[in-house]
Protein backbone atom coordinates (compact mmCIF):
# COMPACT_ATOMS: atom_id res chain seq x y z
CA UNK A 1 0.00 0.00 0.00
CA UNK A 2 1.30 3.39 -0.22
CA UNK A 3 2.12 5.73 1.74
CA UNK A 4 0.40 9.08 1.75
CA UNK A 5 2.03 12.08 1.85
CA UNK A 6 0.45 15.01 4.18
CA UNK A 7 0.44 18.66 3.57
CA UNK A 8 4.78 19.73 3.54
CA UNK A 9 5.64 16.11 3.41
CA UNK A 10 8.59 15.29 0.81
CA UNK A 11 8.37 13.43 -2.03
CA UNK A 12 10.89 10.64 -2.27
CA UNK A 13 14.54 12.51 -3.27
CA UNK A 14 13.78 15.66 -1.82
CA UNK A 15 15.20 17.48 0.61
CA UNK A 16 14.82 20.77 3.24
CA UNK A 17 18.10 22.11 2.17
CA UNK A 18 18.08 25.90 0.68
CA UNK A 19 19.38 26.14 -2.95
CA UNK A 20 22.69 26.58 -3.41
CA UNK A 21 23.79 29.81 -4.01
CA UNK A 22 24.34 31.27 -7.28
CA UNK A 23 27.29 33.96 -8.78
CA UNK A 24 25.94 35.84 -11.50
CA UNK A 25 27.82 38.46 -13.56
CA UNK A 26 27.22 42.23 -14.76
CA UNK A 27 29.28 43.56 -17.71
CA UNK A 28 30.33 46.89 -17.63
CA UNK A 29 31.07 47.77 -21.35
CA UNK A 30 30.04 50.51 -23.67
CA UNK A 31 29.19 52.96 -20.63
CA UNK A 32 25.94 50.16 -19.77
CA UNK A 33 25.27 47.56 -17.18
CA UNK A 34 24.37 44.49 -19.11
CA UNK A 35 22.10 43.08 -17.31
CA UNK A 36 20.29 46.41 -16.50
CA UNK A 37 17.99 44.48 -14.17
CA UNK A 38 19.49 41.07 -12.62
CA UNK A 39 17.35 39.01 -10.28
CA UNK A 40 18.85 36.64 -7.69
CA UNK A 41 18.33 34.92 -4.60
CA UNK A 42 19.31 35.87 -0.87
CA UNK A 43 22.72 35.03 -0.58
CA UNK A 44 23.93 34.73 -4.33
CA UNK A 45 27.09 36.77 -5.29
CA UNK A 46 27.08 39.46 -7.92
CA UNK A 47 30.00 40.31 -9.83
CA UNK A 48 30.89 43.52 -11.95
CA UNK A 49 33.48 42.95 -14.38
CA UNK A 50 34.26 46.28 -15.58
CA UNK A 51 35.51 45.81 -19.71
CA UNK A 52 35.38 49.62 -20.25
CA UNK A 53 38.67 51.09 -20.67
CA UNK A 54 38.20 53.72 -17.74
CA UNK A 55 36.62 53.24 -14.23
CA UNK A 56 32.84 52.60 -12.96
CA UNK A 57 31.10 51.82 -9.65
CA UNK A 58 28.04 50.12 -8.54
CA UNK A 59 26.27 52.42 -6.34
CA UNK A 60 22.86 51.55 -4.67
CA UNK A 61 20.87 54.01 -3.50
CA UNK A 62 20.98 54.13 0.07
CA UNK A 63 24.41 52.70 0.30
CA UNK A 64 22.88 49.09 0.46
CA UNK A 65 26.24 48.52 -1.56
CA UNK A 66 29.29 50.65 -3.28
CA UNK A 67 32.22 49.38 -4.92
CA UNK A 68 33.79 52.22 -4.67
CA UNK A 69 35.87 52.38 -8.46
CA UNK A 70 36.29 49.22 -10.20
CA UNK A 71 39.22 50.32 -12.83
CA UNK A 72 39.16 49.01 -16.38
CA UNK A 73 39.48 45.34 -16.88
CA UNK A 74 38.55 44.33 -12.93
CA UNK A 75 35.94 43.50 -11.19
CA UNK A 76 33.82 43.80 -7.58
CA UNK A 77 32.06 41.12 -5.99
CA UNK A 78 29.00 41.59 -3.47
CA UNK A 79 26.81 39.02 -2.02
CA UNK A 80 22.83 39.84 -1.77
CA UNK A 81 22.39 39.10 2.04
CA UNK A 82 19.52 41.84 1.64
CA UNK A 83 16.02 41.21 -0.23
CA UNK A 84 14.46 43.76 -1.95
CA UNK A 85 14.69 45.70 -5.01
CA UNK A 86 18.06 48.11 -5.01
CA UNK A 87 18.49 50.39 -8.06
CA UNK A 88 22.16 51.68 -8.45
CA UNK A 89 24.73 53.76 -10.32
CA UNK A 90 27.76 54.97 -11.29
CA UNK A 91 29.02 57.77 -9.54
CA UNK A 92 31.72 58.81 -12.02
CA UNK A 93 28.74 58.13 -14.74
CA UNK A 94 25.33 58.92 -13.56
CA UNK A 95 23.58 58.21 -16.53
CA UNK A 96 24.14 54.73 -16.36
CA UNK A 97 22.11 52.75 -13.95
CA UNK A 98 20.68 49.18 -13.06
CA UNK A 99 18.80 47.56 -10.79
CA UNK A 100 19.55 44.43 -8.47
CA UNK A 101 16.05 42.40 -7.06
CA UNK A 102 17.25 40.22 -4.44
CA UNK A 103 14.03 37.36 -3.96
């Protein structure tokens, strides 16, 4: 006979663990954040790689992160401990911006 499963019961081969975290990557090239929007999950790690040949940041509003410069041909790493929706800049370029959602 088998067995019944009850309301948050697992299935066979499942488990309670949290997904494993994610890196994801923004490309900083021709003066644009590519993605312009990104979407990850607490606790994946974003990285900027900055392929412009002069510096950028990623500035949130609120100071939820800063890079502070990322010169031409590195990159800055921040992991999305914080859930919400963060819109961000560069503060040497303030006409480009993006936004992180952190789910």
């Amino acid at each position: 006979m088998a067995a019944l499963l009850g309301a948050g019961a697992l299935a066979s081969g499942e488990s309670l663990a949290a997904p494993e975290a994610r890196v994801h990557v923004v490309v900083i090239e021709g003066m644009q954040y590519t993605p312009a929007t990104l979407e990850v999950r607490k606790g994946d790690t974003v990285v900027w790689q900055n392929k412009d040949p002069f510096p950028h940041t990623a500035s949130a509003a609120g100071k939820v992160f800063e890079s502070g410069s990322i010169d031409a041909g590195k990159s800055w790493k921040f992991i999305a401990n914080t859930t919400g929706r963060f819109a961000y800049f560069c503060a040497f370029h303030p006409t480009m911006k993006g936004t992180l959602e952190v789910k």
